[in-house]
Protein backbone atom coordinates (compact mmCIF):
# COMPACT_ATOMS: atom_id res chain seq x y z
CA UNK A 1 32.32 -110.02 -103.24
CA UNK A 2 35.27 -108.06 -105.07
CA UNK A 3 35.34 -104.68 -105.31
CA UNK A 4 36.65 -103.23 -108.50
CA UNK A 5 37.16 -99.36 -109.59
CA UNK A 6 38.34 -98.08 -105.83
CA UNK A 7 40.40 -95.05 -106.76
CA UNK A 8 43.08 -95.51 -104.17
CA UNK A 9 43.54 -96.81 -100.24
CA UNK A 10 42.48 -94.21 -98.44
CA UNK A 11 39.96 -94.99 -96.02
CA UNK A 12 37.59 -98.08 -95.79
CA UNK A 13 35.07 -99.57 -97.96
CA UNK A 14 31.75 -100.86 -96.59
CA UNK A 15 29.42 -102.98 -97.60
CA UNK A 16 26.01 -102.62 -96.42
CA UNK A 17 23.15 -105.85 -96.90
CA UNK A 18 19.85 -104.42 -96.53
CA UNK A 19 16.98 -106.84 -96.50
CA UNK A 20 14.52 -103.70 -96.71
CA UNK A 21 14.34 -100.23 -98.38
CA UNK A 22 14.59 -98.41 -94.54
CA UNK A 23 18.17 -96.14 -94.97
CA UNK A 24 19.05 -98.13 -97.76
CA UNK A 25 21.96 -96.63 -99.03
CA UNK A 26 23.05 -93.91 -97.06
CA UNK A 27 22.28 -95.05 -93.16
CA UNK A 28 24.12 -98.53 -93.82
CA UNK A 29 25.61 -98.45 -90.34
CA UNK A 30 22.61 -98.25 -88.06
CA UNK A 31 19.80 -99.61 -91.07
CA UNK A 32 21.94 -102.46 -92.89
CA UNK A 33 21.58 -106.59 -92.06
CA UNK A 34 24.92 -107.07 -92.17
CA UNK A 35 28.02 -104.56 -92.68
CA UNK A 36 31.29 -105.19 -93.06
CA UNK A 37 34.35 -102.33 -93.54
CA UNK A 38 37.57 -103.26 -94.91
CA UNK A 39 40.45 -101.48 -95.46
CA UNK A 40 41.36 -101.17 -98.96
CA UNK A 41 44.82 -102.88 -100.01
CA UNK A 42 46.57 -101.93 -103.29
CA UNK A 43 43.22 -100.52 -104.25
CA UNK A 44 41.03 -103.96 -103.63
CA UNK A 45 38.87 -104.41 -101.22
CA UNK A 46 36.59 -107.67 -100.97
CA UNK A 47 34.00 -108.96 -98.54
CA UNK A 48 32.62 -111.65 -97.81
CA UNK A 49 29.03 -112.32 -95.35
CA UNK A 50 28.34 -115.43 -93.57
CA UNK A 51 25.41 -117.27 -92.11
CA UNK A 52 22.92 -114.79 -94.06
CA UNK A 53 19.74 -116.44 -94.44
CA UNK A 54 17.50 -116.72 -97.68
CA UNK A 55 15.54 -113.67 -98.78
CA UNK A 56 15.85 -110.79 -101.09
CA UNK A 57 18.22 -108.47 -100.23
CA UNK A 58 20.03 -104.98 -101.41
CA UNK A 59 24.03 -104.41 -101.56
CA UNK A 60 25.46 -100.77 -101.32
CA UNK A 61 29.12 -100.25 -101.45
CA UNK A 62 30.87 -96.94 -99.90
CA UNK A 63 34.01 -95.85 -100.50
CA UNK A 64 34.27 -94.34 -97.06
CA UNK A 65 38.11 -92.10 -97.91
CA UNK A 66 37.43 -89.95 -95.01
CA UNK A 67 36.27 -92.52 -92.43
CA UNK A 68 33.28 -90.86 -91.22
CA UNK A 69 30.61 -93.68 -91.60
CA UNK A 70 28.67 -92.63 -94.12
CA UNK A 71 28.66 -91.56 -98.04
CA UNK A 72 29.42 -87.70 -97.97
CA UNK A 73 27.76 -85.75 -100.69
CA UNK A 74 28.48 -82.14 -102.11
CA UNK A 75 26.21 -79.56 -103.62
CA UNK A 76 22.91 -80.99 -104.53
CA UNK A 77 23.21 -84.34 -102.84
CA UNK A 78 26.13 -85.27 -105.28
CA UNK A 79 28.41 -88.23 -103.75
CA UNK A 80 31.78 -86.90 -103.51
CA UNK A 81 33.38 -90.68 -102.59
CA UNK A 82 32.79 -93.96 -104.42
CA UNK A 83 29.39 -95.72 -104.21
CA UNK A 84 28.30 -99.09 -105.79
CA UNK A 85 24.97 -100.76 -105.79
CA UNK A 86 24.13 -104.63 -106.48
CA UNK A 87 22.46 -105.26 -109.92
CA UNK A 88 25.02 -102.44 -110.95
CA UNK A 89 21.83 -100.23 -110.16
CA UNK A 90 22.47 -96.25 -111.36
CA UNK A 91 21.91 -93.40 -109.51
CA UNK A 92 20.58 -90.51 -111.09
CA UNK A 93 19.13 -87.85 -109.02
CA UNK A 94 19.45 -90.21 -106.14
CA UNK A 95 20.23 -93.77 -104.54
CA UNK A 96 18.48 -96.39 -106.89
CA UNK A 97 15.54 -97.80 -105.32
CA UNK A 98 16.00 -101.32 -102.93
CA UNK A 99 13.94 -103.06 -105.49
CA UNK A 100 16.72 -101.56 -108.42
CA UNK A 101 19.18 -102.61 -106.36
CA UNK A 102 17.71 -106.12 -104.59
CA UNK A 103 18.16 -109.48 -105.52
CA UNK A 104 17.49 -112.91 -104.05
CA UNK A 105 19.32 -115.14 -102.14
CA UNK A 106 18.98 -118.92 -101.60
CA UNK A 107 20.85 -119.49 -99.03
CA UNK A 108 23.84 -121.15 -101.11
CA UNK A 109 27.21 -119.63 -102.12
CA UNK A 110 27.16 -116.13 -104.55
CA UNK A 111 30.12 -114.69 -106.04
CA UNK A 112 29.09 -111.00 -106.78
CA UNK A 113 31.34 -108.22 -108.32
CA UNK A 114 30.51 -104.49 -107.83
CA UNK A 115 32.14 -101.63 -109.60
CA UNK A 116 32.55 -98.28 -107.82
CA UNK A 117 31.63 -95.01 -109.36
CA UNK A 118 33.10 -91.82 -108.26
């Protein structure tokens, strides 16, 4: 998966495979399938999972800048780093829902693309 829209190369980006709603987005290190953080070169970033088995799953991106292992927000739950979910599901008072966000898998090779929004 390529990452597009990362600001600059501070930090890491995650990605975060959840194959249920449970701390999908913000608790992708302890609640996610699979994670994976990068660090960003020349502002790109990609990952890529192996071995995940068929099923429906969610994608959340985090610009982590500040390392800390999880999205940091500001005043009223606002993200203040970059944050991308599959489907290019929006956040508007909060994280999209896993169903927003989830898609299915069968097992066979997908080439996804996620845009970051700061």
């Amino acid at each position: 998966m390529d990452i597009l829209n990362i600001r600059n190369s501070t930090g890491t980006v995650a990605c975060a495979l959840f194959d249920s709603p449970e701390g999908c987005p913000y608790e992708y290190l302890h609640s996610a399938t699979n994670v994976m953080v990068i660090k960003i070169r020349k502002a790109r970033a990609r990952c890529d999972f192996e071995e995940v088995p068929p099923g429906t799953y969610a994608m959340a991106v985090v610009h982590d800048e500040n390392m800390n292992g999880k999205l940091d927000t500001g005043l009223l739950g606002i993200p203040t780093e970059g944050y991308g979910f599959s489907n290019d599901a929006k956040a508007l008072f909060s994280a999209p829902s896993f169903a927003d966000a989830s898609f299915r898998y069968d097992g066979g090779s997908i080439d996804l693309t996620m845009s970051l929004h700061y």
